[in-house]
N, C-alpha and C. Protein backbone atom coordinates (compact mmCIF):
# COMPACT_ATOMS: atom_id res chain seq x y z
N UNK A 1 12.94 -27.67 -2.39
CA UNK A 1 13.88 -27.23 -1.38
C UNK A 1 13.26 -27.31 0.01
N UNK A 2 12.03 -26.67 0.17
CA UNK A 2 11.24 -26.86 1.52
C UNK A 2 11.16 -28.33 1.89
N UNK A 3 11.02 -29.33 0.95
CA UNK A 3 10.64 -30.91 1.71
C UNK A 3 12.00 -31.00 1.79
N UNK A 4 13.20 -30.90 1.23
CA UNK A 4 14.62 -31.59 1.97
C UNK A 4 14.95 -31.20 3.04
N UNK A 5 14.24 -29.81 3.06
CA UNK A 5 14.91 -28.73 4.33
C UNK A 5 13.72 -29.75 5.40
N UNK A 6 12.77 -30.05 5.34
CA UNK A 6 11.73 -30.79 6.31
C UNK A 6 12.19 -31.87 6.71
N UNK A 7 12.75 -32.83 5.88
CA UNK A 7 13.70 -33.98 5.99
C UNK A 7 14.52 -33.74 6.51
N UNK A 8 15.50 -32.71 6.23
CA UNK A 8 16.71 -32.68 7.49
C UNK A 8 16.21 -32.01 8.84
N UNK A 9 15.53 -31.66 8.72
CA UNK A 9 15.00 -31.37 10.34
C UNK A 9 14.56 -32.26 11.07
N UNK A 10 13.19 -32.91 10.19
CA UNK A 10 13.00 -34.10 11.12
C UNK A 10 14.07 -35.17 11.29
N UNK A 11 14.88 -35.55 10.26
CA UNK A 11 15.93 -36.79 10.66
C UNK A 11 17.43 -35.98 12.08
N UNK A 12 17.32 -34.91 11.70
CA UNK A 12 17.99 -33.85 12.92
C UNK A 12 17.21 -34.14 14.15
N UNK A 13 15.96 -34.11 14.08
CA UNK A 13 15.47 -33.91 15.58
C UNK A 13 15.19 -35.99 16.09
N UNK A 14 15.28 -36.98 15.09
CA UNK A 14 15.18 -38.10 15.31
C UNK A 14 16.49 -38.61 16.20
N UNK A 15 17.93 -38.21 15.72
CA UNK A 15 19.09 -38.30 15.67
C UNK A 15 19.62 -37.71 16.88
N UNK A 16 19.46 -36.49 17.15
CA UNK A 16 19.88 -35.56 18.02
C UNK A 16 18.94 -35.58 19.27
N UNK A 17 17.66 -36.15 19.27
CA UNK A 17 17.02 -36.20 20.17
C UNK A 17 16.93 -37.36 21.39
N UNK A 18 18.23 -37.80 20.98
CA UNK A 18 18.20 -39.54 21.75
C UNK A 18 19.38 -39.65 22.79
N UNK A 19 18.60 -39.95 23.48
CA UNK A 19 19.49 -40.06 25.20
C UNK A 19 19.16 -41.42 25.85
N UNK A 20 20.22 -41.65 26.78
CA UNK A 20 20.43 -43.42 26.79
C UNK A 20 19.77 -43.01 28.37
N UNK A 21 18.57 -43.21 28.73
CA UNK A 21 17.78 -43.01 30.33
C UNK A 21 17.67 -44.34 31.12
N UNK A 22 17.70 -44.71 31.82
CA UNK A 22 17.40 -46.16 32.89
C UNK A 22 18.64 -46.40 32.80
N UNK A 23 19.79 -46.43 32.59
CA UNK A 23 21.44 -47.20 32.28
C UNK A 23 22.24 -46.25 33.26
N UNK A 24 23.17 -47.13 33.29
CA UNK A 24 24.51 -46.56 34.16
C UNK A 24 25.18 -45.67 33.52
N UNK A 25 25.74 -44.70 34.56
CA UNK A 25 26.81 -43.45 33.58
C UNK A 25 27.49 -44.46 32.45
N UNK A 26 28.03 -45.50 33.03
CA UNK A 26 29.15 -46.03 31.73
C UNK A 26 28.60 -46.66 30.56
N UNK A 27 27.52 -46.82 30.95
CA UNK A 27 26.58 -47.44 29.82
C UNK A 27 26.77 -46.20 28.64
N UNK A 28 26.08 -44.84 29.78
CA UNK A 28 25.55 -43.99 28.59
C UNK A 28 26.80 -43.00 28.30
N UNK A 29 27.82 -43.25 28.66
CA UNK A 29 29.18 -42.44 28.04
C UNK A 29 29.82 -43.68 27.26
N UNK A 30 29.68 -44.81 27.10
CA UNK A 30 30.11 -45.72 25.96
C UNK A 30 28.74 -45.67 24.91
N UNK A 31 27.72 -45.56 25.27
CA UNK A 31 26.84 -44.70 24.12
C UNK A 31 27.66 -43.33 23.18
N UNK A 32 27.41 -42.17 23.73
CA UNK A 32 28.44 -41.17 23.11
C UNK A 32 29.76 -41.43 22.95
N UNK A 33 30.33 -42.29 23.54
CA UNK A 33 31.64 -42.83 22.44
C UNK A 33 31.54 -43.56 21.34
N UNK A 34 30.33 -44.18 21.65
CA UNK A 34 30.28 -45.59 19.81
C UNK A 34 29.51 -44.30 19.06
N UNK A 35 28.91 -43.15 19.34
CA UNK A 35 28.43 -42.12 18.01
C UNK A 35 29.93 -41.18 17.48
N UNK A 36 30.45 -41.11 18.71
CA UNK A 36 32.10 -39.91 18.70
C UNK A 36 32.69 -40.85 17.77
N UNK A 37 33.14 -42.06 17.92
CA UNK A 37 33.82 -42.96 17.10
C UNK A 37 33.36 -42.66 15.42
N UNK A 38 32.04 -43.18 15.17
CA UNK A 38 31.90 -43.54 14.19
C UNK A 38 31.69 -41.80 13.45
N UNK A 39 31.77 -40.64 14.44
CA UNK A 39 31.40 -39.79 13.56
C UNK A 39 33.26 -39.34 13.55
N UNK A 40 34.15 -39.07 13.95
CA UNK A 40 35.04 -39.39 13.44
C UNK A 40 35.40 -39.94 11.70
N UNK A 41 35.14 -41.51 12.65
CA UNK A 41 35.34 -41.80 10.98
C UNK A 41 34.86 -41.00 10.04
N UNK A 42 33.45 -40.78 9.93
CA UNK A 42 32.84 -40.18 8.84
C UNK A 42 33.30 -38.97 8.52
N UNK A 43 34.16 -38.06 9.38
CA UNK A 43 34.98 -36.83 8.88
C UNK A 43 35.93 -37.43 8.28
N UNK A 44 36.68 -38.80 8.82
CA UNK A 44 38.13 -38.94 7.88
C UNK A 44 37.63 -39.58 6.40
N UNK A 45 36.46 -39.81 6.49
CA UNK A 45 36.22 -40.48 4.84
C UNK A 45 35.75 -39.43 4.19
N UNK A 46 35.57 -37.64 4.26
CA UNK A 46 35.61 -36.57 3.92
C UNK A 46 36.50 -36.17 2.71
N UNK A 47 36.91 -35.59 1.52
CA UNK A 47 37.86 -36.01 1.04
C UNK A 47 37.99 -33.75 1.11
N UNK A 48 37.04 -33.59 0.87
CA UNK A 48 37.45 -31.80 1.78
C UNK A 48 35.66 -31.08 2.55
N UNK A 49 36.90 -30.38 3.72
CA UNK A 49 35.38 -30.09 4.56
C UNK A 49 35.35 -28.55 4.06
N UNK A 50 34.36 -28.24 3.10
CA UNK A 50 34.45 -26.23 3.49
C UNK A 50 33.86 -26.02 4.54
N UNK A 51 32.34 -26.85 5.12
CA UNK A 51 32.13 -26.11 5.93
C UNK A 51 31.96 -26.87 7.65
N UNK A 52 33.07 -26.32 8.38
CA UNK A 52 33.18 -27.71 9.48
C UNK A 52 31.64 -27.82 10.21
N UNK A 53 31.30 -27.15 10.60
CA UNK A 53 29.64 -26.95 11.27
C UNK A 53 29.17 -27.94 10.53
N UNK A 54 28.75 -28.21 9.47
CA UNK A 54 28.03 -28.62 8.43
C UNK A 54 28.50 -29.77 8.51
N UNK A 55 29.80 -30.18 8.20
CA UNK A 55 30.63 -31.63 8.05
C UNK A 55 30.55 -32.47 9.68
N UNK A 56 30.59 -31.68 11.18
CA UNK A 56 29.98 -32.08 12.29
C UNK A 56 28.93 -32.70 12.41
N UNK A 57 27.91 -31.84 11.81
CA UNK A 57 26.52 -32.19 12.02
C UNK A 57 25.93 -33.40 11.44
N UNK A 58 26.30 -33.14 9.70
CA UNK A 58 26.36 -34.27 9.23
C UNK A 58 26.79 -35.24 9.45
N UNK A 59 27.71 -35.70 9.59
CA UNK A 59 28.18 -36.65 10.42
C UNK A 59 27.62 -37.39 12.06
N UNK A 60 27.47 -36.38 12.80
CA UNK A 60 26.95 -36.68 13.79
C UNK A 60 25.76 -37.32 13.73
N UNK A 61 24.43 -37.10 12.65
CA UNK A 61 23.24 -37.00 12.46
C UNK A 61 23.39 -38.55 12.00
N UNK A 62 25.03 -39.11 11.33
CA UNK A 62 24.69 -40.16 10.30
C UNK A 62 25.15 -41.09 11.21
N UNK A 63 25.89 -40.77 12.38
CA UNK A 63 26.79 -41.97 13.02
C UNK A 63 25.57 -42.06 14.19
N UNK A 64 25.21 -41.12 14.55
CA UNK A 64 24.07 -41.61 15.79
C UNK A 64 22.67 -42.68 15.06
N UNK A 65 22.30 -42.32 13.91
CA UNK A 65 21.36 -43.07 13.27
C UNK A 65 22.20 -44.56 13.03
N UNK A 66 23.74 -44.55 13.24
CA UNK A 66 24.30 -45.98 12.56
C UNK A 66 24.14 -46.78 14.13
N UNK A 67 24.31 -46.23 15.08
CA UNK A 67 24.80 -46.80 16.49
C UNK A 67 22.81 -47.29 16.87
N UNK A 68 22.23 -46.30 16.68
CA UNK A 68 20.64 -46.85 16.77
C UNK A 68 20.31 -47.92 16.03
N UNK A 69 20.33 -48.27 14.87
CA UNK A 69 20.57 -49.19 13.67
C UNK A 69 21.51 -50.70 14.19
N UNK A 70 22.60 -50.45 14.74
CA UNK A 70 23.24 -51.51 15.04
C UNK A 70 22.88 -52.04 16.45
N UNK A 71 22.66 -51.11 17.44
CA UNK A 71 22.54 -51.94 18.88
C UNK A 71 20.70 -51.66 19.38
N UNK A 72 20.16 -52.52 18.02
CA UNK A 72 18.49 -52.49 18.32
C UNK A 72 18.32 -52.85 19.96
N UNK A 73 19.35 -53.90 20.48
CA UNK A 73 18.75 -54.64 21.82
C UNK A 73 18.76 -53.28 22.61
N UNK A 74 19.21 -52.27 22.35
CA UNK A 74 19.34 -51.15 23.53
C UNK A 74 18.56 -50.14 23.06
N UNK A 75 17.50 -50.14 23.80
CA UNK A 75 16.59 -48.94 24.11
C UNK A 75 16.47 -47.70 24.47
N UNK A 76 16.91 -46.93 23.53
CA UNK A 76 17.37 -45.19 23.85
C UNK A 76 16.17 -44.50 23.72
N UNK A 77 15.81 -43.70 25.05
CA UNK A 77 14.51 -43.04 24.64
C UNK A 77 14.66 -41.79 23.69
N UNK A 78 13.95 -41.16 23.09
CA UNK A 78 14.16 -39.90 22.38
C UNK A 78 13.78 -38.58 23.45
N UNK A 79 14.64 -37.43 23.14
CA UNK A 79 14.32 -36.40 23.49
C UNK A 79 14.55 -35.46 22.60
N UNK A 80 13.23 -34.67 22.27
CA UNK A 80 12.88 -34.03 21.04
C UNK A 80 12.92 -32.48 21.18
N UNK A 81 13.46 -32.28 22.77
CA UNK A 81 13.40 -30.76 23.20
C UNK A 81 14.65 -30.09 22.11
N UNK A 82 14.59 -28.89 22.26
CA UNK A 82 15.83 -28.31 21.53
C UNK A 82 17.03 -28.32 22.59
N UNK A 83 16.81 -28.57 23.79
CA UNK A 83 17.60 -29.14 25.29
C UNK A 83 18.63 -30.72 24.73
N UNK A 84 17.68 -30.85 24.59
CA UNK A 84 18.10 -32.43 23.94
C UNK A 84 18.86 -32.27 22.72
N UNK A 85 18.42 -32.27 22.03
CA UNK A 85 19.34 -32.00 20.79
C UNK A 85 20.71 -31.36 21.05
N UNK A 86 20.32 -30.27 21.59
CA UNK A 86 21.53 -29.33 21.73
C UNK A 86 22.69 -30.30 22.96
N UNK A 87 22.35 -31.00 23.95
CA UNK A 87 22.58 -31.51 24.81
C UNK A 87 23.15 -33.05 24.15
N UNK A 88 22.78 -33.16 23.14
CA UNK A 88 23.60 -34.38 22.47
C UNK A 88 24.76 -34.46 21.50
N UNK A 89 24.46 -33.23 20.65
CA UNK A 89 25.50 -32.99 20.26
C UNK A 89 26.39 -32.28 21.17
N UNK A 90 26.65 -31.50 21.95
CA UNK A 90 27.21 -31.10 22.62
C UNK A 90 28.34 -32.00 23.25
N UNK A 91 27.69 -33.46 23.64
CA UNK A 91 28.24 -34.41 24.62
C UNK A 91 29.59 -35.22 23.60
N UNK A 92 28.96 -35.53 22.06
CA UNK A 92 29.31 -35.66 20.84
C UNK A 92 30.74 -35.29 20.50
N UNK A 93 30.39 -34.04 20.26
CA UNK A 93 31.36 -32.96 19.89
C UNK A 93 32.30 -32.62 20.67
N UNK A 94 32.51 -32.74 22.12
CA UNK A 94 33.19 -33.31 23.11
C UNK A 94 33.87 -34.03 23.03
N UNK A 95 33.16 -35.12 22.85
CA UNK A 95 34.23 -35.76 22.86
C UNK A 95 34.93 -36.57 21.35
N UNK A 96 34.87 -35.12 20.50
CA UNK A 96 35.35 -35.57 19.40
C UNK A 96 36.69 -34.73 19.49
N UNK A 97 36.57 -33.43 20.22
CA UNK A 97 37.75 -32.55 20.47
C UNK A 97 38.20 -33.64 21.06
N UNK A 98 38.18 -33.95 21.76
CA UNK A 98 39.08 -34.48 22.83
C UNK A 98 39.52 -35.76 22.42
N UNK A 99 39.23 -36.79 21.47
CA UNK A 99 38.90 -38.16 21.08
C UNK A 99 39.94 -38.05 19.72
N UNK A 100 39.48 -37.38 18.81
CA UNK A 100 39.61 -37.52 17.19
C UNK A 100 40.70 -36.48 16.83
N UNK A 101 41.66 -37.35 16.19
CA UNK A 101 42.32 -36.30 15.65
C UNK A 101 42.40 -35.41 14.69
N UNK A 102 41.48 -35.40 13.90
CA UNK A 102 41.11 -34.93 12.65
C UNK A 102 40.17 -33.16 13.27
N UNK A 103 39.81 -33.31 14.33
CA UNK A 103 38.80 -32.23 15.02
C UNK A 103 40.08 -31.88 16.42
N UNK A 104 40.76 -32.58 16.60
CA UNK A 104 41.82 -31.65 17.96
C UNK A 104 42.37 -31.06 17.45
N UNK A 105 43.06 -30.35 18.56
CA UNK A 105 43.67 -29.35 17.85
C UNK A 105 44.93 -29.28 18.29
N UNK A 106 44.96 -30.50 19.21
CA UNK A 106 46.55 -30.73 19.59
C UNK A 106 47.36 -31.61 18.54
N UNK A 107 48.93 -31.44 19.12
CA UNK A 107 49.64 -31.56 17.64
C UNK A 107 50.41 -32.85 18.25
């Protein structure tokens, strides 16, 4: 239980710690839209969420590792503060209220 719990921390702080630095605002807000996008999806391929925190995170943790994975040519530095982290999902989750319909709450 302690090494999975170590694993999700470190792949948490790999994931959550990454900010798009040297680029233009639009660069790095079409960054947090290609992670908002794909973590989206990954809630609608959910088939039930008990716990939404949990189903966020996860997700978030899996779509930011997919967007790093796919656009190698772009160089995102990491930030490993708990600033950072907190500061990425934050930006994320944003714009998933606002983006995704599966997380708005408008009708």
């Amino acid at each position: 239980m302690k090494v999975s719990f170590y694993l999700f921390f470190f792949f948490s702080l790999s994931a959550f710690g990454q900010e798009v630095t040297n680029q233009t605002e639009i660069q790095e807000r079409s960054y947090y839209d290609k992670v908002a996008e794909k973590a989206c999806s990954c809630l609608s391929e959910l088939e039930v969420i008990n716990d939404v925190k949990e189903a966020l995170t996860t997700c978030i943790i899996s779509s930011t590792n997919k967007v790093h994975e796919e656009d190698v040519e772009d160089k995102y530095s990491r930030d490993f503060t708990v600033e950072g982290i907190r500061a990425h999902h934050k930006k994320v989750r944003d714009l998933l209220i606002k983006n995704c319909s599966i997380v708005s709450t408008e009708d």
